[in-house]
Protein backbone atom coordinates (compact mmCIF):
# COMPACT_ATOMS: atom_id res chain seq x y z
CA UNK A 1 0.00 0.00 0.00
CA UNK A 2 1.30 3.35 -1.63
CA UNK A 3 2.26 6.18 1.22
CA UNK A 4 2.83 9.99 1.68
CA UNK A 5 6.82 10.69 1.88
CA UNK A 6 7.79 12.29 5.38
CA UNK A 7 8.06 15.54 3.47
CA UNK A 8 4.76 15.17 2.31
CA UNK A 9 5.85 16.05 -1.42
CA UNK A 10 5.61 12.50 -3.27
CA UNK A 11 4.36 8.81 -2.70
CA UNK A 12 6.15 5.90 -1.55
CA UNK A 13 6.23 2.45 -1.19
CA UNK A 14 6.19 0.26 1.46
CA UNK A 15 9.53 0.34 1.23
CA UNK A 16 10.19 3.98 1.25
CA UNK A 17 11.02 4.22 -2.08
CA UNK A 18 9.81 6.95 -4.37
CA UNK A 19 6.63 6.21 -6.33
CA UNK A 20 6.78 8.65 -9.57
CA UNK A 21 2.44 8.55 -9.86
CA UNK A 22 1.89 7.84 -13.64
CA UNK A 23 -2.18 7.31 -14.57
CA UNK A 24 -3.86 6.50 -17.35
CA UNK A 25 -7.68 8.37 -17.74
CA UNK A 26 -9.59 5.87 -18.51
CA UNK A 27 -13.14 7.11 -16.85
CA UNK A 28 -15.75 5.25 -18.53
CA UNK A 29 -14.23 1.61 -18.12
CA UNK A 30 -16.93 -0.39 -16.16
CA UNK A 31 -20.18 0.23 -18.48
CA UNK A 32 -18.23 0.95 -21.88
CA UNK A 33 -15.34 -1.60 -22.22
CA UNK A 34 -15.49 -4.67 -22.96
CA UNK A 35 -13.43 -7.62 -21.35
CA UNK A 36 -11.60 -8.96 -24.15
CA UNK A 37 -10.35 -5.29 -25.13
CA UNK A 38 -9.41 -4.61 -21.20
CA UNK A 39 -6.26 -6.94 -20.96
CA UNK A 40 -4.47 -5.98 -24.25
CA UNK A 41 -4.99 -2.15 -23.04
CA UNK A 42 -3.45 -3.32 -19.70
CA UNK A 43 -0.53 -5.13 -21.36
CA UNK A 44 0.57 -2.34 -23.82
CA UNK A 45 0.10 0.62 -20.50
CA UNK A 46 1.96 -1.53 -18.66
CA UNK A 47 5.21 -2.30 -21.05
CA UNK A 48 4.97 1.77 -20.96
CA UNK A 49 5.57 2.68 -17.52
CA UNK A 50 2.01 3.32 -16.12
CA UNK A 51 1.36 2.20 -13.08
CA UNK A 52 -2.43 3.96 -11.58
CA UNK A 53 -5.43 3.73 -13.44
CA UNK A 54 -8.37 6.87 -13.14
CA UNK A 55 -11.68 5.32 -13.49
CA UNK A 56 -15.04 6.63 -12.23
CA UNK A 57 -16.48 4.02 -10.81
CA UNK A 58 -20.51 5.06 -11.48
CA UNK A 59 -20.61 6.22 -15.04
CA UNK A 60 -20.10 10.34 -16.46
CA UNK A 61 -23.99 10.41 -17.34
CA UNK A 62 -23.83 13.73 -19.75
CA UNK A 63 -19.87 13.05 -21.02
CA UNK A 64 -18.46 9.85 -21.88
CA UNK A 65 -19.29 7.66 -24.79
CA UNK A 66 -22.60 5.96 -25.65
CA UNK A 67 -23.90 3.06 -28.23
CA UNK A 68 -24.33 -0.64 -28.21
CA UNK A 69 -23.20 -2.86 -25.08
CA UNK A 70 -23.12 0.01 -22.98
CA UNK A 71 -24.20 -1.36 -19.18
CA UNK A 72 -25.63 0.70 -17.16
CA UNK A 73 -25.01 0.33 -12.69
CA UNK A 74 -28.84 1.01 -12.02
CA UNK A 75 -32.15 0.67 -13.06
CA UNK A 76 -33.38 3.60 -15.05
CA UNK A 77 -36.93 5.15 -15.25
CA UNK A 78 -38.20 5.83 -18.85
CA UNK A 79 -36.03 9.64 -19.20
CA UNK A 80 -33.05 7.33 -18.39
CA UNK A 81 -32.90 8.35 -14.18
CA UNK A 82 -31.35 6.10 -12.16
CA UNK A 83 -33.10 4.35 -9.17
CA UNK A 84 -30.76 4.03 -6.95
CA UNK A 85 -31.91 1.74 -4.64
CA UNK A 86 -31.97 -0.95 -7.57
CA UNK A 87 -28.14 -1.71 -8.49
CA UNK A 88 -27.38 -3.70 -11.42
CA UNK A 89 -25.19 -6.65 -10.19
CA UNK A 90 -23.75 -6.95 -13.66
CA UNK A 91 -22.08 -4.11 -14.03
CA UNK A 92 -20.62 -3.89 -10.39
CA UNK A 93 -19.43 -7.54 -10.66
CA UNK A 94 -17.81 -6.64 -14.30
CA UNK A 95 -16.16 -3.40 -13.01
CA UNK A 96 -14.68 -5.66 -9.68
CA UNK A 97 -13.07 -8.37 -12.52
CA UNK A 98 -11.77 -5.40 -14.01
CA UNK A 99 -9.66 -4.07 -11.07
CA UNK A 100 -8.49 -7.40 -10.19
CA UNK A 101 -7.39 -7.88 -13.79
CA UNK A 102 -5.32 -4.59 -13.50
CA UNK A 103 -4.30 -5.01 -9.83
CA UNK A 104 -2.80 -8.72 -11.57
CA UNK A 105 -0.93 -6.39 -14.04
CA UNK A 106 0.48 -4.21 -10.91
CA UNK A 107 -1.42 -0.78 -11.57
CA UNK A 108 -3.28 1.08 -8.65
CA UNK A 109 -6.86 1.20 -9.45
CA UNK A 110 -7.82 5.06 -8.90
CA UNK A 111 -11.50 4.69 -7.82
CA UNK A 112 -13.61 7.73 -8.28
CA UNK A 113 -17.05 8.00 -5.41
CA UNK A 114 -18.77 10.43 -7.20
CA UNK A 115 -18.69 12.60 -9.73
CA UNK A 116 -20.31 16.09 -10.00
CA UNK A 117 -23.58 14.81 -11.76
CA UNK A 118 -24.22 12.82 -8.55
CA UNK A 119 -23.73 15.50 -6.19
CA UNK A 120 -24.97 18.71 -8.51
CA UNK A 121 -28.05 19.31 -9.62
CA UNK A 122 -28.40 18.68 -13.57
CA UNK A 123 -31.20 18.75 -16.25
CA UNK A 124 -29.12 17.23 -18.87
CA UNK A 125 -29.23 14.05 -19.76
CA UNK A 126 -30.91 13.63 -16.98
CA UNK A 127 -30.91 14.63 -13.46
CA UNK A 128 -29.45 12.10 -10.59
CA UNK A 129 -28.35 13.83 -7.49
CA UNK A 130 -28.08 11.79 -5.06
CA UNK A 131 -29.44 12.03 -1.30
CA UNK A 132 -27.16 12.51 1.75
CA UNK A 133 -28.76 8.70 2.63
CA UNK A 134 -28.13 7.37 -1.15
CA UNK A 135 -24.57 9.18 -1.05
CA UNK A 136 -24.01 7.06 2.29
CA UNK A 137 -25.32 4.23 1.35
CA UNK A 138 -23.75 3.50 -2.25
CA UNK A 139 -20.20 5.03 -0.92
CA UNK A 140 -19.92 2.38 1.90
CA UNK A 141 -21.32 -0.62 -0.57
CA UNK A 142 -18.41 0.68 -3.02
CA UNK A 143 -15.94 0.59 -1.07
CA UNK A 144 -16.64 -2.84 0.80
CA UNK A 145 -16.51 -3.70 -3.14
CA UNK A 146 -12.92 -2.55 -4.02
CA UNK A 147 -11.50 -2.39 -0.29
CA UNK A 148 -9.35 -5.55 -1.00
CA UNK A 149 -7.79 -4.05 -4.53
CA UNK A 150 -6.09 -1.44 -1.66
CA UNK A 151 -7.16 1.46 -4.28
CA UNK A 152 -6.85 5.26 -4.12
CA UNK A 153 -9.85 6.95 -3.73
CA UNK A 154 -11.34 10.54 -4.84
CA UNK A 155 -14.23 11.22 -4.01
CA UNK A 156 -15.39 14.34 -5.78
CA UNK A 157 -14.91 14.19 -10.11
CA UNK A 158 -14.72 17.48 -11.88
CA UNK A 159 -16.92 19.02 -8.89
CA UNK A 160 -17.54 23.09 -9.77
CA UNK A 161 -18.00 23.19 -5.93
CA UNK A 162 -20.86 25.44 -6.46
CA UNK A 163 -22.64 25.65 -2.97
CA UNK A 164 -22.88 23.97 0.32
CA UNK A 165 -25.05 21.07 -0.16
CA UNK A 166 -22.25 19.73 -3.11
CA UNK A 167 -19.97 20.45 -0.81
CA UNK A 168 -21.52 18.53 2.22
CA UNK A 169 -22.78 15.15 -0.15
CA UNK A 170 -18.52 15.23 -1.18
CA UNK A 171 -17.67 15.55 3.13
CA UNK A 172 -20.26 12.44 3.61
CA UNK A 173 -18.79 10.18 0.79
CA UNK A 174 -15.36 10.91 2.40
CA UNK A 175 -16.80 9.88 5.78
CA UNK A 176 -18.42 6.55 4.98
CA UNK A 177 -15.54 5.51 2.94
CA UNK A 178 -12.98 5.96 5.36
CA UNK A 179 -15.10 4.27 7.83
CA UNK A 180 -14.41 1.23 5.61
CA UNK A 181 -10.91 1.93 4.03
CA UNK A 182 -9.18 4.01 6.66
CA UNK A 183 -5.98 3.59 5.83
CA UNK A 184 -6.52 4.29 2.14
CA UNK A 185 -5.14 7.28 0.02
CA UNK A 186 -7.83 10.29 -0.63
CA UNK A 187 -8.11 13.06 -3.29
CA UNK A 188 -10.66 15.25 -4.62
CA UNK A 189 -11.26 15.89 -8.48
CA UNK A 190 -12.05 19.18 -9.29
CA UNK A 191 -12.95 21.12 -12.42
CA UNK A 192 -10.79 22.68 -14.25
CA UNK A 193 -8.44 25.56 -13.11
CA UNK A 194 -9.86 26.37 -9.82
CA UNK A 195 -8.44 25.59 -5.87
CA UNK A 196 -9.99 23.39 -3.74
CA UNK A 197 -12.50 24.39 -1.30
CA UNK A 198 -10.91 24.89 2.19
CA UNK A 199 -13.59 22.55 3.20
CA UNK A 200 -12.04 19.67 1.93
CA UNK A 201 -8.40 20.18 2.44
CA UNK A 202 -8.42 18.58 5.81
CA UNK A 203 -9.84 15.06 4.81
CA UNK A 204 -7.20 14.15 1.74
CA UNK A 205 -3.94 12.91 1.53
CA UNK A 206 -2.91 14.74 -1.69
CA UNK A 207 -3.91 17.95 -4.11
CA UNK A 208 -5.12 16.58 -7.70
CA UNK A 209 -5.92 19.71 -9.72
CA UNK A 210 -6.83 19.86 -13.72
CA UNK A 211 -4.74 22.11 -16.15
CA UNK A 212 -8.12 21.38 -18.86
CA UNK A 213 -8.46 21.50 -22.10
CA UNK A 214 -8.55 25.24 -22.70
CA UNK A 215 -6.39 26.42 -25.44
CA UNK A 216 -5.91 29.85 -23.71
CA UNK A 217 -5.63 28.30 -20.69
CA UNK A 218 -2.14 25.67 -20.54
CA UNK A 219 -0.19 27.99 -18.28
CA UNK A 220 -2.49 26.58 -15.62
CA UNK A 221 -0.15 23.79 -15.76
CA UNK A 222 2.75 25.54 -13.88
CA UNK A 223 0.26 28.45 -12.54
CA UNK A 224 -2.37 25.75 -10.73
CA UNK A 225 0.71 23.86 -9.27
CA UNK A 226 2.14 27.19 -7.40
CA UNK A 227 -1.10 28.18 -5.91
CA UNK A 228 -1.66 24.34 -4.32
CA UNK A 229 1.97 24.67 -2.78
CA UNK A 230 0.24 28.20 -1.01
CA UNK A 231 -1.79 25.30 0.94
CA UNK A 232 -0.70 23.08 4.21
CA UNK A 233 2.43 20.73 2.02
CA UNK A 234 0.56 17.83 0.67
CA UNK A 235 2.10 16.06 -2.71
CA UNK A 236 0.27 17.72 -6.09
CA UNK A 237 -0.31 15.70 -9.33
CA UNK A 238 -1.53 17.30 -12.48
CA UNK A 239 -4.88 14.84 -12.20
CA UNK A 240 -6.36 16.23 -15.41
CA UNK A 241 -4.23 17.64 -17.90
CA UNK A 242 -5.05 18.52 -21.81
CA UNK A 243 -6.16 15.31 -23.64
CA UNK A 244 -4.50 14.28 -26.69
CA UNK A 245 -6.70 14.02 -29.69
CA UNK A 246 -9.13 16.58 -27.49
CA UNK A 247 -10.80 19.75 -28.87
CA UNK A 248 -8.77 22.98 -27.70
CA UNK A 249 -11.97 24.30 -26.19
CA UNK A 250 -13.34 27.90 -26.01
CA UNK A 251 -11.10 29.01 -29.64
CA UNK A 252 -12.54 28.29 -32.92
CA UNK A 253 -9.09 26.89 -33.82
CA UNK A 254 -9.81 23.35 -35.17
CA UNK A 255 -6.77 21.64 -34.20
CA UNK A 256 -6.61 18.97 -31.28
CA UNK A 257 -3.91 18.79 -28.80
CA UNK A 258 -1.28 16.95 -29.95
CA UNK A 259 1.82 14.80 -28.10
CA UNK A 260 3.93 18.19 -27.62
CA UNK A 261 0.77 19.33 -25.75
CA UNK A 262 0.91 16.68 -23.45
CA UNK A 263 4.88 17.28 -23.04
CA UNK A 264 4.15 20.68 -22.30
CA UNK A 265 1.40 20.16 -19.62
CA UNK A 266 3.73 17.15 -18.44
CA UNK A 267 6.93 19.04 -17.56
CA UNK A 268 5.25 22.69 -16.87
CA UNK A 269 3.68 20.77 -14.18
CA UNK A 270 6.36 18.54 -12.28
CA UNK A 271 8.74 21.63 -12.58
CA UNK A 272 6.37 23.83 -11.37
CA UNK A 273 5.49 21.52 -7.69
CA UNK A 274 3.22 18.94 -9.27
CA UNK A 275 6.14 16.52 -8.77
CA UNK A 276 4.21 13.49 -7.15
CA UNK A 277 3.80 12.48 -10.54
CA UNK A 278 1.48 13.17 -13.73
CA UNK A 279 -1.72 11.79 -15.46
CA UNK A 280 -2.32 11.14 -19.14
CA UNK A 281 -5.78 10.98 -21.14
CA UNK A 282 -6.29 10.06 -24.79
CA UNK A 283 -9.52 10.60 -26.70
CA UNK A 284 -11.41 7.78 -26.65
CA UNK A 285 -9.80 5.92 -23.74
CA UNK A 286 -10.99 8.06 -21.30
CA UNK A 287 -14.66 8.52 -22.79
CA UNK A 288 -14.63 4.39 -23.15
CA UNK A 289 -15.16 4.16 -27.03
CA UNK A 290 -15.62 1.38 -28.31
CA UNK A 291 -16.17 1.13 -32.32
CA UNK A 292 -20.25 1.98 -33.19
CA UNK A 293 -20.11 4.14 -30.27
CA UNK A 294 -20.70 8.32 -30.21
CA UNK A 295 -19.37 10.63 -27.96
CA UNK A 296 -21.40 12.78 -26.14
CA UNK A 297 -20.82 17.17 -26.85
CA UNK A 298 -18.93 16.08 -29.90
CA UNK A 299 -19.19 20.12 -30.70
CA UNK A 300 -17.14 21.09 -27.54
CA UNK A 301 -14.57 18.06 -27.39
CA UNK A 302 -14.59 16.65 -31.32
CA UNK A 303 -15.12 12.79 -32.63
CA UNK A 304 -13.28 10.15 -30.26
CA UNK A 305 -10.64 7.47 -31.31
CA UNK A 306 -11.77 3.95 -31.34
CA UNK A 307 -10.19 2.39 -27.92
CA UNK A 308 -7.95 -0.18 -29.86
CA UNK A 309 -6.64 3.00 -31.76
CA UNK A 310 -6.36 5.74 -28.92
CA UNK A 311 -4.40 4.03 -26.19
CA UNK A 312 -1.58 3.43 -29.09
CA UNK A 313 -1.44 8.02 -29.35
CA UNK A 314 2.62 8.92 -29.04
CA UNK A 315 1.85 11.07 -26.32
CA UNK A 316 1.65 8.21 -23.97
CA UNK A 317 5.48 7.17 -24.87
CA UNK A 318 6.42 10.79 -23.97
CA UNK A 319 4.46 10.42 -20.09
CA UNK A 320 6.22 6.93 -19.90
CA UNK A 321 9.19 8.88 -20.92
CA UNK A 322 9.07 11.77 -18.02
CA UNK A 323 8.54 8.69 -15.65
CA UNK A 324 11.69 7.34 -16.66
CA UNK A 325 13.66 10.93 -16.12
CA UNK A 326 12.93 10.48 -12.57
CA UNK A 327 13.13 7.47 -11.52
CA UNK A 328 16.47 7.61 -13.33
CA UNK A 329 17.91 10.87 -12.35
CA UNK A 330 16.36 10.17 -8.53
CA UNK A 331 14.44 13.70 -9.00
CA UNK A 332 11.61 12.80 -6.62
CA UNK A 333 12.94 15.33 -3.75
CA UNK A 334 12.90 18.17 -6.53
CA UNK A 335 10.99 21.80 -5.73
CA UNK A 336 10.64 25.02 -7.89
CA UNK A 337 13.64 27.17 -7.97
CA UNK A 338 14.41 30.56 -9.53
CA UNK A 339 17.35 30.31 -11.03
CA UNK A 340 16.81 31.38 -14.24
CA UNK A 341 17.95 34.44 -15.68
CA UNK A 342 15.69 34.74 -18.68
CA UNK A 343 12.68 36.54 -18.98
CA UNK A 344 10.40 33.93 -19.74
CA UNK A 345 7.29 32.23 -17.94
CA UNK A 346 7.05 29.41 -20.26
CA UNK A 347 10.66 28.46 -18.70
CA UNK A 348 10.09 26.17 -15.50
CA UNK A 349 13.29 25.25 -13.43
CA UNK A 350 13.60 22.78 -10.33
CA UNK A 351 16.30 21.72 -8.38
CA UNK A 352 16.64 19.55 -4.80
CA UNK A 353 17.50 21.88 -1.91
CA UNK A 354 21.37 21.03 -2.24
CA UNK A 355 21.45 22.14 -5.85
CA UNK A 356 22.97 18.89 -6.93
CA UNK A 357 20.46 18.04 -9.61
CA UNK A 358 19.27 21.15 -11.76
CA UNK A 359 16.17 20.20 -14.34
CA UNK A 360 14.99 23.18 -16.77
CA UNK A 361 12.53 22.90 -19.15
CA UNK A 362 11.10 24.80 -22.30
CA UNK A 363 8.97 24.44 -24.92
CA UNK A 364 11.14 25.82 -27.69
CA UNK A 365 14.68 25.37 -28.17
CA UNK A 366 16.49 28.38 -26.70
CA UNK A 367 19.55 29.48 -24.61
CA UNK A 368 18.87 29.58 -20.69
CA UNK A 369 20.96 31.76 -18.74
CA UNK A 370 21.45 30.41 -15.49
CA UNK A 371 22.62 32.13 -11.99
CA UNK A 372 24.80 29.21 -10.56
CA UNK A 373 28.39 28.02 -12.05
CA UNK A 374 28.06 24.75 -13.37
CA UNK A 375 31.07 24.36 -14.03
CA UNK A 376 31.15 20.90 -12.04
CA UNK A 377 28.22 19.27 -12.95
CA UNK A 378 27.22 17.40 -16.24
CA UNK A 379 24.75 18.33 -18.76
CA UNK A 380 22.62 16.97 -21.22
CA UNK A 381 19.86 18.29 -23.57
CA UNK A 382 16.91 16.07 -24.12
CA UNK A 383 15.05 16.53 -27.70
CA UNK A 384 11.68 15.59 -26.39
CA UNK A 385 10.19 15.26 -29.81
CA UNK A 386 12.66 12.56 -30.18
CA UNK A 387 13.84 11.79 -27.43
CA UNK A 388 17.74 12.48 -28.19
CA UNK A 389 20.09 13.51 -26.16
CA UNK A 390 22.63 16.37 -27.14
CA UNK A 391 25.54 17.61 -24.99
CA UNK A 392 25.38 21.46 -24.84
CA UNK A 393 28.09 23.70 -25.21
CA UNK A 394 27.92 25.42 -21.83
CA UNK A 395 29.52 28.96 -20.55
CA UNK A 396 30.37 28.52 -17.16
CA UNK A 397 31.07 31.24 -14.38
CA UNK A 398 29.19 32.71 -11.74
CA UNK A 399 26.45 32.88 -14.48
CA UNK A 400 25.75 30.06 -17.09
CA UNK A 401 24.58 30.10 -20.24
CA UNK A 402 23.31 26.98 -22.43
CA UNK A 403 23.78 27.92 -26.02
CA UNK A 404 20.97 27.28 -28.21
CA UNK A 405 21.05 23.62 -29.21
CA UNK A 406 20.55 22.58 -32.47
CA UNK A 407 17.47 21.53 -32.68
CA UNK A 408 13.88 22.71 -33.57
CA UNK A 409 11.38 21.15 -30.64
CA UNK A 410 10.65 21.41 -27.15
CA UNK A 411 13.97 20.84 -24.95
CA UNK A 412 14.47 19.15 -21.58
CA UNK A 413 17.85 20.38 -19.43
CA UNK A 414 19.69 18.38 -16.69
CA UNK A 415 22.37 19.59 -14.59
CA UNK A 416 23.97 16.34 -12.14
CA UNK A 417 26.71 17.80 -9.97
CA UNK A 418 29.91 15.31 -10.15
């Protein structure tokens, strides 16, 4: 069972060893996939590097994808409302064999209580807030369900935190679930590019925030990372970062984000104090769509990949790739530093406290200036495009300057003392 570090910045093992947090999204798992597509999805994250797994355990009733062999948890009424008193034993016993099959393959199952149309009011599709009894009630049957996977929990998903009463239903699913996992990890989910609620702080073990899929809005990256650190030290993770093969919402700019996207959220974030690791989504895996199926507010989000097709996006190598960095270069104990002399916000530097390990990145090639001499360490340039590593020409002195390598794509730096 996964723990928080003594400095509260990262996870570890058992052991004590770092755990570098790399999910997949995969929301809409239990009613949408299939078995016989599960395991080869599991087999190719896996020889990647992922180890956690985001699912919502009750389904994303007005976003995920819909179409034959869907299964739904509850009975529905004829506008498609759940009863929740009547649980479908189907789909609970499918989404169990599920977690088992990717516990077997060594990932953390993620479990998500309830998401915001369960504990907001909606009209579209259909409205199913729950009760402060039916909250209760299905959050201490769930987790009697998956206690014995040893999952993470968060309890909120993509939650607006609009007023008390959402609020309150979020503080009672925490409550009954601990009374049945207490020694269990906890998070909250929250929408995208907003704090949590000082409410909540208290109960979790961790920050997750969401950078979103806003294509005006990817700064909140490295922003949304420096305000969490402004709250009592907890580790932060990225827990919702642009999508690749996602709409770049709110521009009429038809493109969808692409693998350097996901680089850029990736690094902007770790850099920036989301260290305790990162989470990747791909369109289609995370909306569960399988082939004859339609994703709901196509508009907003565009058409999703077939699943077979969207777990296989590049942008998956790169996450597996930044996962590697660390674990390699031993950069779990690295914070935010300012030690960069140019001008530039898009520039994110950390370093540990003893400025042995120095890790800049940008997403452009350019020279860094840098206020420390390094003329003892060694230093490599990391094409992240292709993943090639370049030794820099490097001015040392009490400044240093990293001359522009020669190459055209976004650029990793690392600085190891000798």
């Amino acid at each position: 069972m996964l723990k928080i570090s003594d400095n509260a910045r990262f996870l570890v093992c058992e052991d004590g060893t770092p755990f570098f947090y790399l999910a997949d999204t995969a929301w809409a798992s239990f009613g949408n996939v299939p078995l016989e597509l599960w395991e080869p999805y599991l087999r190719y994250r896996k020889m990647q590097g992922f180890n956690a797994l985001q699912i919502s355990i009750l389904p994303i009733i007005h976003d995920r994808s819909v179409g034959p062999g869907l299964i739904e948890p509850f009975a529905q009424d004829e506008k498609g409302t759940y009863d929740f008193s009547q649980r479908n034993e189907a789909y609970f016993s499918k989404a169990e064999q599920m977690v088992q099959m990717a516990v077997d393959y060594g990932f953390v199952p993620v479990l998500g209580m309830l998401w915001c149309c369960y504990a907001v009011q909606r009209k579209e599709p259909n409205p199913n807030r729950m009760t402060v009894e039916e909250v209760w009630e299905f959050s201490t049957f769930a987790a009697r369900r998956f206690a014995k996977y040893d999952p993470i929990f968060f309890i909120s998903g993509d939650t607006p935190q609009h007023d008390d009463e959402e609020i309150e239903l979020y503080r009672v699913a925490l409550e009954a679930t601990k009374g049945v996992c207490p020694d269990a990890l906890y998070t909250m989910h929250i929408a995208g590019r907003i704090v949590l609620d000082e409410r909540l702080i208290d109960g979790i073990d961790f920050y997750m925030y969401q950078s979103g899929h806003g294509a005006n809005h990817q700064q909140a990256s490295q922003k949304l990372a420096q305000q969490f650190q402004k709250l009592p030290q907890k580790p932060i993770v990225n827990g919702e970062p642009c999508y690749e093969g996602h709409g770049r919402m709110g521009t009429e700019d038809r493109n969808k984000f692409s693998a350097f996207d996901v680089r850029r959220a990736t690094w902007q974030s770790l850099l920036a104090g989301a260290s305790m690791g990162i989470t990747y989504g791909a369109q289609g895996i995370w909306s569960g769509q399988v082939k004859g199926m339609r994703l709901m507010a196509q508009k907003r989000k565009f058409e999703a990949y077939d699943w077979e097709f969207a777990y296989q996006l590049e942008g998956s190598w790169d996450v597996g790739f930044a996962k590697w960095v660390f674990e390699s270069f031993k950069l779990a104990d690295i914070e935010p530093v300012d030690l960069v002399g140019n001008e530039d916000s898009e520039i994110v530097v950390a370093a540990d406290a003893a400025r042995t390990k120095i890790v800049a990145y940008a997403p452009y090639t350019t020279s860094i200036e840098f206020d420390i001499d390094l003329s003892g360490y060694t230093c490599s340039c990391i094409n992240l495009n292709d993943r090639r590593i370049w030794m820099p020409p490097v001015r040392t002195g009490k400044r240093s300057v990293i001359e522009l390598p020669q190459f055209n794509h976004d650029m990793l730096f690392i600085a190891i003392e000798k």
